[in-house]
Protein backbone atom coordinates (compact mmCIF):
# COMPACT_ATOMS: atom_id res chain seq x y z
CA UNK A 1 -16.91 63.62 -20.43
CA UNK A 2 -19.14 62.32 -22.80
CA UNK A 3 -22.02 59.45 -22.05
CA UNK A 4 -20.21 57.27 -24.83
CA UNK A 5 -16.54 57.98 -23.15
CA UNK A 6 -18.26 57.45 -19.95
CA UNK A 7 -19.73 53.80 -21.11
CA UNK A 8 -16.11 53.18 -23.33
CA UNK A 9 -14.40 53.61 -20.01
CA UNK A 10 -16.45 51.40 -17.80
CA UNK A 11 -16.45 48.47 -20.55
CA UNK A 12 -12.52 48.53 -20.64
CA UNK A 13 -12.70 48.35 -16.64
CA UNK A 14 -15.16 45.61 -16.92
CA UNK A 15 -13.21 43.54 -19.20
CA UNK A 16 -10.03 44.32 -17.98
CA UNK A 17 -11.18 42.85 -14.23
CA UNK A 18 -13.61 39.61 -16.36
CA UNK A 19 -9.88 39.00 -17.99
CA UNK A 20 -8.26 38.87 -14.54
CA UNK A 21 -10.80 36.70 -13.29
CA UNK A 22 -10.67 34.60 -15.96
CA UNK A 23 -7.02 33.94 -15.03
CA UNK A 24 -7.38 33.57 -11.90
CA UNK A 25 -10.04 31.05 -12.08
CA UNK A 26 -7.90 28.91 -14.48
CA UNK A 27 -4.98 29.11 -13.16
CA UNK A 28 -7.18 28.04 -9.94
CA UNK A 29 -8.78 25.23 -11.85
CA UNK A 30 -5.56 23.84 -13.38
CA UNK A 31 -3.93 23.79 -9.39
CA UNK A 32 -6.92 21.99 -8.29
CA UNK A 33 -6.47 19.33 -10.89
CA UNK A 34 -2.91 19.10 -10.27
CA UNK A 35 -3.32 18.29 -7.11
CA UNK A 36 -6.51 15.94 -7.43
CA UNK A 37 -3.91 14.34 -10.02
CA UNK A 38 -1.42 14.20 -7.11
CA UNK A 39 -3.86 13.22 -4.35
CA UNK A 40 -4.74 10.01 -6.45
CA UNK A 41 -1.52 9.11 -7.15
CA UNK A 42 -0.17 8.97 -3.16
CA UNK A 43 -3.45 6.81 -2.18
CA UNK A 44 -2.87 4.39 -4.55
CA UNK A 45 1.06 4.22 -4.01
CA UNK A 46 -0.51 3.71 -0.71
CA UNK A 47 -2.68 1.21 -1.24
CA UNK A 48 -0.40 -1.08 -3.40
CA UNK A 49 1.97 -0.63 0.21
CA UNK A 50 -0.61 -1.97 2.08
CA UNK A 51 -1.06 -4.95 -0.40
CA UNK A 52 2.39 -5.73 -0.32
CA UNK A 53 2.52 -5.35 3.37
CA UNK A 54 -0.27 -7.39 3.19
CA UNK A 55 0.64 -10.24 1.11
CA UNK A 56 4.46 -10.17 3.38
CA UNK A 57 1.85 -11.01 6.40
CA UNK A 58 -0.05 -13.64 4.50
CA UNK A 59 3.45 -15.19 3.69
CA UNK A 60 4.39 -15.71 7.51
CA UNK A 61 7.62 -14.44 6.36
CA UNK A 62 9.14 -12.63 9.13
CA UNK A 63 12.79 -13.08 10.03
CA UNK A 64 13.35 -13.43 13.13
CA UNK A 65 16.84 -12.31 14.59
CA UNK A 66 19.09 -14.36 16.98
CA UNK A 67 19.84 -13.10 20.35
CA UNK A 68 23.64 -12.20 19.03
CA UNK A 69 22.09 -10.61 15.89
CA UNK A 70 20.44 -8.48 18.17
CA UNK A 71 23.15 -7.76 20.56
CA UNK A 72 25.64 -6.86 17.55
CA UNK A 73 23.10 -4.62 16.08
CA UNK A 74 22.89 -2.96 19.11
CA UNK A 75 26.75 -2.52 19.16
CA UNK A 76 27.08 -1.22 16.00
CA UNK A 77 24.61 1.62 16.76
CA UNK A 78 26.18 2.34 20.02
CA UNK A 79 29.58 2.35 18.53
CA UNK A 80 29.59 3.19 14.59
CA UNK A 81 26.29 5.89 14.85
CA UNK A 82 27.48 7.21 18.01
CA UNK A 83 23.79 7.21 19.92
CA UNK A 84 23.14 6.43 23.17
CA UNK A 85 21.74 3.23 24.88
CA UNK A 86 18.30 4.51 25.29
CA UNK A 87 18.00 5.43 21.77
CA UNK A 88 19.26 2.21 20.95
CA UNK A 89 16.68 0.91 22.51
CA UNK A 90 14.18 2.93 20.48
CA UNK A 91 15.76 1.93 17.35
CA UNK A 92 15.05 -1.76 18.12
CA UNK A 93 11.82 -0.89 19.12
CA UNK A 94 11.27 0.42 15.65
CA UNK A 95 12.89 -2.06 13.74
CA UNK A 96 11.17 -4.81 16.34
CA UNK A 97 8.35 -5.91 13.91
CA UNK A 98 11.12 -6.38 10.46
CA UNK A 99 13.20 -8.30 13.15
CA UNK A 100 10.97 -10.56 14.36
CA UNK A 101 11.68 -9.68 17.99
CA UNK A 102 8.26 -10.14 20.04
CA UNK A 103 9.55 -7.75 23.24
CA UNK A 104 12.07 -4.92 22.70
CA UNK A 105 14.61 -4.58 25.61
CA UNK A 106 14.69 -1.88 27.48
CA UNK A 107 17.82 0.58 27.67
CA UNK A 108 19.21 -1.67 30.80
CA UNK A 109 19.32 -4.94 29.09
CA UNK A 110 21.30 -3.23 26.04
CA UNK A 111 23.91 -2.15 28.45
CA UNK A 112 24.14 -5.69 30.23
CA UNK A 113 24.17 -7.32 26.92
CA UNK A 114 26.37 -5.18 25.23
CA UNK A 115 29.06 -5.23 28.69
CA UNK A 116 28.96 -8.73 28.59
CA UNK A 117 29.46 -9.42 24.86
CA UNK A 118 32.40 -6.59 25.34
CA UNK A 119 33.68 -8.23 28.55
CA UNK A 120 33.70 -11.65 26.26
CA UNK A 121 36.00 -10.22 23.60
CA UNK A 122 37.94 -8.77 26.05
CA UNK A 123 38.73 -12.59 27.86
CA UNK A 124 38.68 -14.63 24.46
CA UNK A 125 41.49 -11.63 22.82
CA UNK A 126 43.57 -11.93 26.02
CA UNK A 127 43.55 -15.58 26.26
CA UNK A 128 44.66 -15.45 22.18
CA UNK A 129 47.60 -13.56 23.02
């Protein structure tokens, strides 16, 4: 081979692998905006949350649920979701603060409640008939 072949042969390598690069890093660059782009966008979606959480605190208003309220919620996700009393309990624990309730009861006290306000229907449907 011939020194000008010889220095053809390693330009064309050269470039070709500068080209690739090239890609590479843009393709690179363009991801990393994307997600900067992204990034930004979920902390201030966050941040206007918080506000609005914020300004719901400010506003003292939280509803607070009656002791029946409770109790039929706690039916309905015993009966119509099909989950069980201690998850029930969980569930109210969760939904505790958009409730209003200030202590969550415990698995027990949804059975007791729930037995009672069955036990209830039971007498007042019997006595109807």
């Amino acid at each position: 081979m011939s020194t000008v072949s010889k220095l053809k042969k390693s330009r064309d390598s050269w470039k070709k692998k500068a080209v690739e690069r090239g890609k590479n890093e843009r393709c690179q660059r363009r991801e990393k905006i994307r997600m900067r782009k992204e990034r930004d966008r979920c902390r201030k979606e966050a941040r206007e949350a918080e506000g609005e959480l914020e300004r719901e605190r400010r506003k003292g208003t939280v509803p607070v649920c009656k002791k029946e309220d409770v109790v039929h919620i706690a039916l309905m996700l015993f009966l119509v979701a099909r989950i069980s009393f201690r998850a029930v309990s969980g569930v109210l624990g969760v939904l505790a603060g958009c409730l209003g309730m200030p202590k969550v009861p415990c698995p027990q006290t949804v059975v007791k409640t729930t037995r009672n306000r069955a036990n209830k229907r039971c007498q007042s449907h019997s006595t109807a008939h």
